[in-house]
PDB file of N, CA and C in Angstrom:
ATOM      1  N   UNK A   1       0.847  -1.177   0.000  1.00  0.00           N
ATOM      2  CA  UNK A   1       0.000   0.000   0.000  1.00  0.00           C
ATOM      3  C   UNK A   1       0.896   1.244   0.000  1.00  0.00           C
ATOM      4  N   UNK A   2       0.805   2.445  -0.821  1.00  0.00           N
ATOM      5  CA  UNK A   2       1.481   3.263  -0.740  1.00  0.00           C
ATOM      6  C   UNK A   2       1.035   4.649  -0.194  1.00  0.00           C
ATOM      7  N   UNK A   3       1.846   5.257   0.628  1.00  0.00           N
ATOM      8  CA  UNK A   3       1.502   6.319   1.197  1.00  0.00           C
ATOM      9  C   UNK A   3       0.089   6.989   0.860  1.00  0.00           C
ATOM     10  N   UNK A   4      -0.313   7.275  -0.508  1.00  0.00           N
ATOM     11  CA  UNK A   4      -1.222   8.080  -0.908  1.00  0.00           C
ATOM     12  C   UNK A   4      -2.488   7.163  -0.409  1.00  0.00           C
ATOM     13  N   UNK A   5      -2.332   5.941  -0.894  1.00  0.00           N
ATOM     14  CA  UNK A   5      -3.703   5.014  -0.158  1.00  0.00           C
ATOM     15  C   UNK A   5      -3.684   4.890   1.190  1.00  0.00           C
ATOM     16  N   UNK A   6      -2.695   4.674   1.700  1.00  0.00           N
ATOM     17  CA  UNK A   6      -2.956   4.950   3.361  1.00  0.00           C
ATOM     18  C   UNK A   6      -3.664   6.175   3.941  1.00  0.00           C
ATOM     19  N   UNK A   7      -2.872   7.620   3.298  1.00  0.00           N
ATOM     20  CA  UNK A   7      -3.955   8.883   3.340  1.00  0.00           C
ATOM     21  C   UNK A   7      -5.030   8.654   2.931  1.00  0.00           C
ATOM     22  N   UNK A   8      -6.010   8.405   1.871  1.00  0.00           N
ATOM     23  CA  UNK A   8      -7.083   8.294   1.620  1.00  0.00           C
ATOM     24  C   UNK A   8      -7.591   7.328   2.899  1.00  0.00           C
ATOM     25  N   UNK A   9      -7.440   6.404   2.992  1.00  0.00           N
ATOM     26  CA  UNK A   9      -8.036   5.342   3.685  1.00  0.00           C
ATOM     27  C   UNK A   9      -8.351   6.092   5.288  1.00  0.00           C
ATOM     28  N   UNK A  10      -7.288   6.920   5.824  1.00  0.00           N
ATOM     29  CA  UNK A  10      -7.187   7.401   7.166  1.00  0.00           C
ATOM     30  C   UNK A  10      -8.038   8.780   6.687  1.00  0.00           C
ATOM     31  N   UNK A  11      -8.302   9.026   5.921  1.00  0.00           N
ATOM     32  CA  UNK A  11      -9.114   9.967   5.576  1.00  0.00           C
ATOM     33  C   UNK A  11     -10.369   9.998   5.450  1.00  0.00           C
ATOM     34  N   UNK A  12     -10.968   8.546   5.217  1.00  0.00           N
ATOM     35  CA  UNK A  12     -12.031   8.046   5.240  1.00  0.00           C
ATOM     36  C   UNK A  12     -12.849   7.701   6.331  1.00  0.00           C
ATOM     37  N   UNK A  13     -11.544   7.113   7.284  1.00  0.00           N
ATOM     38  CA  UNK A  13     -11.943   6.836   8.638  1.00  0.00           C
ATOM     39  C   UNK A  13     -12.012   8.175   9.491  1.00  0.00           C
ATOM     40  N   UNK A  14     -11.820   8.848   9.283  1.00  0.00           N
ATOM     41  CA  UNK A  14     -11.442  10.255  10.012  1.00  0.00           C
ATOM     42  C   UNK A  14     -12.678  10.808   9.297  1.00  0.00           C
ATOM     43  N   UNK A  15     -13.486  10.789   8.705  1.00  0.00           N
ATOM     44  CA  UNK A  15     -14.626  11.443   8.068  1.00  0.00           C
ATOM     45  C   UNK A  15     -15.673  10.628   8.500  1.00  0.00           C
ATOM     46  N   UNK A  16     -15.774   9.403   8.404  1.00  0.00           N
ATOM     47  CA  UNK A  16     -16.823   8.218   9.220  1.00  0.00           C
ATOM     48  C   UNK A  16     -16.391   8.573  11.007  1.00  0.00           C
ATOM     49  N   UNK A  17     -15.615   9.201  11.571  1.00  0.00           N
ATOM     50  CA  UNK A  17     -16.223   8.716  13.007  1.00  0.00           C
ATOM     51  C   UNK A  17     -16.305  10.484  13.408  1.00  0.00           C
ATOM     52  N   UNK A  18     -16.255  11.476  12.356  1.00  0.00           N
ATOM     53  CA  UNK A  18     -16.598  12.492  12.167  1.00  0.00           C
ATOM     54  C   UNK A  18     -18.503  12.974  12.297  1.00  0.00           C
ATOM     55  N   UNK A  19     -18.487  11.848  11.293  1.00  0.00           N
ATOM     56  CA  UNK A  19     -19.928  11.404  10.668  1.00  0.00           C
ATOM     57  C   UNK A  19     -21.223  11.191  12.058  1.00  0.00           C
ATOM     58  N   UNK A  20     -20.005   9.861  12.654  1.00  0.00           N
ATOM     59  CA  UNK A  20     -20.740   9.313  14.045  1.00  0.00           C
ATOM     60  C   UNK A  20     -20.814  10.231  15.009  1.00  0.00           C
ATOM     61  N   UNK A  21     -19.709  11.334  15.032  1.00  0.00           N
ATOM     62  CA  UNK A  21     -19.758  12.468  16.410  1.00  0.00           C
ATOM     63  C   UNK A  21     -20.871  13.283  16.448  1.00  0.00           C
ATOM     64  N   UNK A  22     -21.300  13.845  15.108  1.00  0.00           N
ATOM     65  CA  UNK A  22     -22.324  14.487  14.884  1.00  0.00           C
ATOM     66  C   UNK A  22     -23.566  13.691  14.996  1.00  0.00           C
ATOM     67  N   UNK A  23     -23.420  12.521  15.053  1.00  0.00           N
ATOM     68  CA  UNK A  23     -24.867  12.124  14.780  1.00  0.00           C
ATOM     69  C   UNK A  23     -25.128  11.659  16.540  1.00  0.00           C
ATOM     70  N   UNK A  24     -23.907  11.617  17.466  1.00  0.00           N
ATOM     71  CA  UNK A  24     -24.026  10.917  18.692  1.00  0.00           C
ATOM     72  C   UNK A  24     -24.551  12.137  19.382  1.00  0.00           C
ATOM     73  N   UNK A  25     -23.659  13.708  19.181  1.00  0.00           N
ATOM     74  CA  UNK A  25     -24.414  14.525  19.824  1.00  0.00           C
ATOM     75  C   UNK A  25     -25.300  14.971  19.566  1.00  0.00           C
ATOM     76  N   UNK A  26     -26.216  14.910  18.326  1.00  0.00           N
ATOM     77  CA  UNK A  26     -27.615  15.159  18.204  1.00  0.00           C
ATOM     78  C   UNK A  26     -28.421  14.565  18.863  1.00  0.00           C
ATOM     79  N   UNK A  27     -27.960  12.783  19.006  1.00  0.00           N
ATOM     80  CA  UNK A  27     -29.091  11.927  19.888  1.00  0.00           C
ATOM     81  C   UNK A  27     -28.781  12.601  21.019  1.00  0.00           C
ATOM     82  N   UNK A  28     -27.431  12.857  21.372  1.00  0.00           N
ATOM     83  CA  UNK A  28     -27.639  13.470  23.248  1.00  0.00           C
ATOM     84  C   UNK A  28     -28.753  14.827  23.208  1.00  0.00           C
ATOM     85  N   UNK A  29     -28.323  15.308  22.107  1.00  0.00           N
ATOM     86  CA  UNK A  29     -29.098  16.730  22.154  1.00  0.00           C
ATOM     87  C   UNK A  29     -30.736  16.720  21.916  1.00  0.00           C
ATOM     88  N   UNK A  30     -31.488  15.419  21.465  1.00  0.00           N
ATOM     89  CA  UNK A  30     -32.651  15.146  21.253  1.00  0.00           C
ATOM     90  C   UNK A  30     -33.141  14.026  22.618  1.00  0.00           C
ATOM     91  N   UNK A  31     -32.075  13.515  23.473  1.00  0.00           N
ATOM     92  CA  UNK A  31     -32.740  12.659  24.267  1.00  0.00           C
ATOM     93  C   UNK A  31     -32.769  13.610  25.286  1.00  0.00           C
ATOM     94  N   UNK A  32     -31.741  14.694  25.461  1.00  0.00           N
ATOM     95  CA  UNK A  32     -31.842  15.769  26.740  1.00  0.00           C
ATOM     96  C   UNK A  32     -33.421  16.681  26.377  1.00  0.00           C
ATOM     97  N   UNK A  33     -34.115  16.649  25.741  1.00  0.00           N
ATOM     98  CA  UNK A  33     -35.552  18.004  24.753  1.00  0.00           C
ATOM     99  C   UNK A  33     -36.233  16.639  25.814  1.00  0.00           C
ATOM    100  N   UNK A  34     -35.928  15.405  25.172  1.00  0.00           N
ATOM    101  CA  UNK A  34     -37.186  14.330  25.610  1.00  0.00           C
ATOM    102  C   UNK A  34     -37.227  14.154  27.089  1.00  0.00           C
ATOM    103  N   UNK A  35     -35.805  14.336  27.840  1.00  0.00           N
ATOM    104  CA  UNK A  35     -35.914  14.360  29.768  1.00  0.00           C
ATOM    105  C   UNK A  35     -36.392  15.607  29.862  1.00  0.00           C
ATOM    106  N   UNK A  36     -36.212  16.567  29.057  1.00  0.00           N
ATOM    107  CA  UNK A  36     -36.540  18.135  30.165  1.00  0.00           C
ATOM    108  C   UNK A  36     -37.599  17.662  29.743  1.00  0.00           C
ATOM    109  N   UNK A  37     -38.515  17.379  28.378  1.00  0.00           N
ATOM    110  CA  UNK A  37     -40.134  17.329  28.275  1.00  0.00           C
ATOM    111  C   UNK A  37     -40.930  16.341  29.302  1.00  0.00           C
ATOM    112  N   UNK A  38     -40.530  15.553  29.651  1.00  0.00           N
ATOM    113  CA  UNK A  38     -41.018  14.375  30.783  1.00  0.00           C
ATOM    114  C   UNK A  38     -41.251  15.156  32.064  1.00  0.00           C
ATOM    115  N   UNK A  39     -39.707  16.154  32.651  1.00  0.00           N
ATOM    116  CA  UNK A  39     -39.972  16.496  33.666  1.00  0.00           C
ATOM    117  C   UNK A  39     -40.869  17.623  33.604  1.00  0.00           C
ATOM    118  N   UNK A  40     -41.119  18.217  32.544  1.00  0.00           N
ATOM    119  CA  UNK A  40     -42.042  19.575  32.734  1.00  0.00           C
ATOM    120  C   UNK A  40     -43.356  18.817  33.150  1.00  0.00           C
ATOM    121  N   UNK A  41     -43.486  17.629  32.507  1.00  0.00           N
ATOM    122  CA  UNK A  41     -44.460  16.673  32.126  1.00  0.00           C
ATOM    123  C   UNK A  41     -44.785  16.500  33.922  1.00  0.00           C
ATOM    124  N   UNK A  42     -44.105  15.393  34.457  1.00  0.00           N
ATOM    125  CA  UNK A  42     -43.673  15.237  36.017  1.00  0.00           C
ATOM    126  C   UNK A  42     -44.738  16.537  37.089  1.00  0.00           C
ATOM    127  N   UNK A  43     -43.578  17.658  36.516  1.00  0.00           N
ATOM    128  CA  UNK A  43     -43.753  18.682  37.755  1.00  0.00           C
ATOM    129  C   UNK A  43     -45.159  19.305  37.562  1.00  0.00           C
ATOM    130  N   UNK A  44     -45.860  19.552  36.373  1.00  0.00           N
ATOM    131  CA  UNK A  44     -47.402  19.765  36.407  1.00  0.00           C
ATOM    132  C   UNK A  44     -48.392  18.837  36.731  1.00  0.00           C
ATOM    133  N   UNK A  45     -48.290  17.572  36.788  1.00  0.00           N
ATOM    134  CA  UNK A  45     -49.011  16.275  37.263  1.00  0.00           C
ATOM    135  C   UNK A  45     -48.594  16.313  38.813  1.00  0.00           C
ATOM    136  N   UNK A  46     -47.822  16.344  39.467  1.00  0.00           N
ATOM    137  CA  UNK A  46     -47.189  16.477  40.620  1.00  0.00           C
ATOM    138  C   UNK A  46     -47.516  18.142  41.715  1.00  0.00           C
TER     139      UNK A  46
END
């Protein structure tokens, strides 16, 4: 394998867990909307 395919390849992987970061903090950022909505939920039933 020569240098240039090793760059591409680490380039690929470096863009896929790029891919996954964004998509991991959106779920944090959509499961934190769904706890604050529960507890608003909570504290008016309560």
């Amino acid at each position: 394998m020569t240098t240039t395919e090793k760059i591409a390849n680490a380039k690929k992987r470096i863009d896929e867990l790029e891919r996954l970061i964004k998509y991991w903090n959106d779920s944090d950022y959509d499961e934190a909307n769904k706890v604050n909505f529960k507890m608003n939920i909570e504290n008016k039933v309560a």
